[in-house]
Protein backbone atom coordinates (compact mmCIF):
# COMPACT_ATOMS: atom_id res chain seq x y z
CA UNK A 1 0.00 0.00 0.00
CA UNK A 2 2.74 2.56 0.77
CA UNK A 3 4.64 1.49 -2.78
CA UNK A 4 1.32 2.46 -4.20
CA UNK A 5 0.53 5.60 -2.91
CA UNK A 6 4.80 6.67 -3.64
CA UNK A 7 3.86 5.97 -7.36
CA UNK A 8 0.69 8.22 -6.73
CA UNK A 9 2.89 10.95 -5.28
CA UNK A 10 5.52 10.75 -7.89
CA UNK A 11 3.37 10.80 -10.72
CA UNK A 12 1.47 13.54 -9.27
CA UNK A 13 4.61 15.73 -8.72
CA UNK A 14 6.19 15.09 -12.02
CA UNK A 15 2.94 15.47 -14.06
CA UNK A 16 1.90 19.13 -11.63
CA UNK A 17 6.10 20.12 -13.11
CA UNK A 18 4.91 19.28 -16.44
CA UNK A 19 1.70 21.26 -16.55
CA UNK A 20 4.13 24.35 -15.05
CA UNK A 21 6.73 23.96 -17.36
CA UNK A 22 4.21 23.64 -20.63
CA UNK A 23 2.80 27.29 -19.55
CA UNK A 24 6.12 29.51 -18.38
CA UNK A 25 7.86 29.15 -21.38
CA UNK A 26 5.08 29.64 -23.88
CA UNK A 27 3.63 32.94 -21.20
CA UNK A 28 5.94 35.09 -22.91
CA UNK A 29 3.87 34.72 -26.12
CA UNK A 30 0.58 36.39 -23.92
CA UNK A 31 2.57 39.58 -22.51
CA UNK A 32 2.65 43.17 -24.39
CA UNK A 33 5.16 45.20 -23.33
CA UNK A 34 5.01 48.49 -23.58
CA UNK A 35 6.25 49.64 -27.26
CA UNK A 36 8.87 46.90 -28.28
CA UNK A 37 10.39 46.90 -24.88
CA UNK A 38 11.32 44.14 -22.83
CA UNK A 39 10.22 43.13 -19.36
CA UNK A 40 12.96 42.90 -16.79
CA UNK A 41 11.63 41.59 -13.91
CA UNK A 42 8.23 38.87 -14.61
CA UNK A 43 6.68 36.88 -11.78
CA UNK A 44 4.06 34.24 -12.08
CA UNK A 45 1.95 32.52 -9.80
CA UNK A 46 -0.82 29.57 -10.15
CA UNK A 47 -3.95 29.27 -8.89
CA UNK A 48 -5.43 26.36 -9.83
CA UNK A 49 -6.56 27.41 -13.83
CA UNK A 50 -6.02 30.89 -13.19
CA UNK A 51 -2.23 32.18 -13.63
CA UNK A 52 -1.33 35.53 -12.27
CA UNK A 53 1.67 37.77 -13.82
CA UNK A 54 3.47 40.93 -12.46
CA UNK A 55 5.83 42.34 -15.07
CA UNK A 56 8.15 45.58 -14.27
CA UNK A 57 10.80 47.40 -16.15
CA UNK A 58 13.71 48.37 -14.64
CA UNK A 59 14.00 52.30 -15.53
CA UNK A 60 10.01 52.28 -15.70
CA UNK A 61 7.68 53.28 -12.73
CA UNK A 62 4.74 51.30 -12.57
CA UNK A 63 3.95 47.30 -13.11
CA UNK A 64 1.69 45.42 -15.66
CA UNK A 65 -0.57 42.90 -14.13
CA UNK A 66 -2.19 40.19 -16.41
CA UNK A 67 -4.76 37.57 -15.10
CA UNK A 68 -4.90 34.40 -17.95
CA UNK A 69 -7.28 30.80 -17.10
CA UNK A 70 -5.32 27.97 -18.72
CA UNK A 71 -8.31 26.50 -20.76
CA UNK A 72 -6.70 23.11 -22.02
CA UNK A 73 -3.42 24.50 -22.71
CA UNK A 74 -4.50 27.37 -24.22
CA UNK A 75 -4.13 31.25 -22.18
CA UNK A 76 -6.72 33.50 -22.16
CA UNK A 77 -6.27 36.76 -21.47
CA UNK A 78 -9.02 37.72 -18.91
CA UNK A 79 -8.06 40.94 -17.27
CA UNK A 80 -4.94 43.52 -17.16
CA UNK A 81 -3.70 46.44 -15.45
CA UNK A 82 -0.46 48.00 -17.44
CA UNK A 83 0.62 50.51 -15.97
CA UNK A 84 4.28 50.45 -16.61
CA UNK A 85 4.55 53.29 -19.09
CA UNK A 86 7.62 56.10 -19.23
CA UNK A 87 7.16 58.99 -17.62
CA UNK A 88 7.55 61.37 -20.95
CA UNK A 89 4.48 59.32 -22.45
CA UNK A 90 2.69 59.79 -19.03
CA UNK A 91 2.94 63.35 -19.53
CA UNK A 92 2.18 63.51 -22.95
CA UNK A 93 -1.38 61.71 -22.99
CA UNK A 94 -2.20 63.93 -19.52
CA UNK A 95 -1.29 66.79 -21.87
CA UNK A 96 -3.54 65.47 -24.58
CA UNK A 97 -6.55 64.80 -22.73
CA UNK A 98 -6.14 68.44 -20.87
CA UNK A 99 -6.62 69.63 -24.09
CA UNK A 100 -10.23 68.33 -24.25
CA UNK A 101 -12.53 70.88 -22.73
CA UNK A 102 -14.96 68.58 -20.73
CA UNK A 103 -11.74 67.09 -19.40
CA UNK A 104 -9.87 70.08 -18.48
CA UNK A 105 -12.72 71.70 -16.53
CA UNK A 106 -13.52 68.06 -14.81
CA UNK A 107 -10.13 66.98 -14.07
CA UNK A 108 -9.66 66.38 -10.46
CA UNK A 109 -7.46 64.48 -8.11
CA UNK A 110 -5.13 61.23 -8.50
CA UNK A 111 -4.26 61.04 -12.13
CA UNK A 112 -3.60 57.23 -13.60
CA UNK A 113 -2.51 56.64 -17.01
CA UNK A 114 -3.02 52.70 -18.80
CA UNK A 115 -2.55 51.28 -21.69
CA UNK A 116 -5.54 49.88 -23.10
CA UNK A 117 -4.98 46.49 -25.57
CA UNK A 118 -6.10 46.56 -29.06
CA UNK A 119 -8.69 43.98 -28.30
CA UNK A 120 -10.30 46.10 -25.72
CA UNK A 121 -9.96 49.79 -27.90
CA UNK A 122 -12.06 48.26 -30.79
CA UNK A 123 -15.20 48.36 -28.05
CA UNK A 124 -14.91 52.17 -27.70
CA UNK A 125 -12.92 52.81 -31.22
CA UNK A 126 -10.34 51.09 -33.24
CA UNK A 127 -8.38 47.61 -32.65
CA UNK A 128 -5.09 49.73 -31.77
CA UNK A 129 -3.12 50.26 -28.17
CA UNK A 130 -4.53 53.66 -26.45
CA UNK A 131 -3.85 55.10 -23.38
CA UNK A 132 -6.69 56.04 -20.62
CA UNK A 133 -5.99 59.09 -18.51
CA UNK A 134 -7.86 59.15 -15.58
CA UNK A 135 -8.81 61.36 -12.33
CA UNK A 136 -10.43 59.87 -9.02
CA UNK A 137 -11.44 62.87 -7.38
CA UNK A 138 -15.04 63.70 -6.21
CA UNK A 139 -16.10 62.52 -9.88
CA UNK A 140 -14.07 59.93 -12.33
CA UNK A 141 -12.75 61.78 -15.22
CA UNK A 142 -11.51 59.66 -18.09
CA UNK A 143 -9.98 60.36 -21.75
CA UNK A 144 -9.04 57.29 -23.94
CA UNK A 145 -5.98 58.70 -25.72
CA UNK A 146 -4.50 57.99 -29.20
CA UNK A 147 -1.07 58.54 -29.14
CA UNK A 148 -0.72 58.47 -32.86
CA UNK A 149 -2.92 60.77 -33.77
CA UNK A 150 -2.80 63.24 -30.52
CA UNK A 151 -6.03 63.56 -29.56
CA UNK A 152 -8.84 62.31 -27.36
CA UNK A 153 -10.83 59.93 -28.66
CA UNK A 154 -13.38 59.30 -26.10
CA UNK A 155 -14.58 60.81 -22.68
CA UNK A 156 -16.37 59.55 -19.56
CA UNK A 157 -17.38 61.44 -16.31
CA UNK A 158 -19.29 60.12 -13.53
C-alpha cells in the first residue's frame, strides 16, 4: 500500500512540473510590453486554472498585471492592469486629454494613465493600443488617448 501511494505521489509531482513547465515558457507569447520593450523583472503565480503575472521594467515606474485561465493548454487573457509606461508618455497623454474641454474643466485628483490592448480599444474605437488618462477625485474623469494621432478619442465622467 505505501509502494502504491509513492507511485501516486511521484506521478502527481512530475505530471503538476509538467503542466508548469508547458505554460512559463510559452507565457511570454501572452505579454505586451510596452512599445517593443522588454520586461525585466516577470513573476508568475498559479492558482489552480487561473495564472497571475506581475511584469516591471527596470527604468520604468509602474507594473503590468495580467490575469490568464489555462483552458486546455490554451491562455486566455481575462483581465490587465499595465501601468508600466515612461514617464515622458505619461505626460504627454495627460497633456492630450487636458486639451479636451470637458476634461480640463472636470479633471480632479489622483491622475492614472493605462494602456488599453487593441482587443479592448475596438469596443470604444479602433483595434489599436490607447492610453486612458484618468482622475479619481469627487467625480471619475476619463480620456481614452490615441497617441498616434494626438487627440482624445473618447470621454467619460461620472
Amino acid at each position: 500500500m505505501r509502494k502504491y501511494i509513492f507511485f501516486i505521489f511521484l506521478f502527481l509531482l512530475f505530471s503538476g512540473c509538467a503542466s508548469k513547465s508547458n505554460v512559463k515558457p510559452n507565457l511570454s507569447d501572452y505579454l505586451t510590453p510596452f512599445d517593443g520593450l522588454n520586461y525585466d523583472n516577470v513573476t508568475v503565480r498559479k492558482e489552480g486554472h487561473t495564472i497571475y503575472v506581475k511584469a516591471r521594467y527596470s527604468e520604468i515606474d509602474g507594473e503590468d498585471i495580467y490575469v490568464f485561465v489555462d483552458e486546455n493548454g490554451t491562455l486566455v487573457l481575462k483581465s490587465y492592469c499595465l501601468e508600466a509606461i515612461p514617464e515622458n508618455v505619461k505626460l504627454e497623454a495627460i497633456e492630450i486629454a487636458l486639451s479636451n474641454e470637458t476634461i480640463a474643466k472636470n479633471a480632479k485628483g489622483i491622475v492614472t494613465v493605462r494602456r488599453i490592448l487593441p482587443q479592448t480599444a475596438e469596443k470604444f474605437y479602433e483595434p489599436k493600443e490607447l492610453l486612458s488618462v484618468t482622475w479619481h477625485g469627487t467625480k471619475v474623469v476619463s480620456a481614452l488617448i490615441d497617441l498616434e494621432e494626438r487627440r482624445v478619442v473618447s470621454v467619460y465622467v461620472s
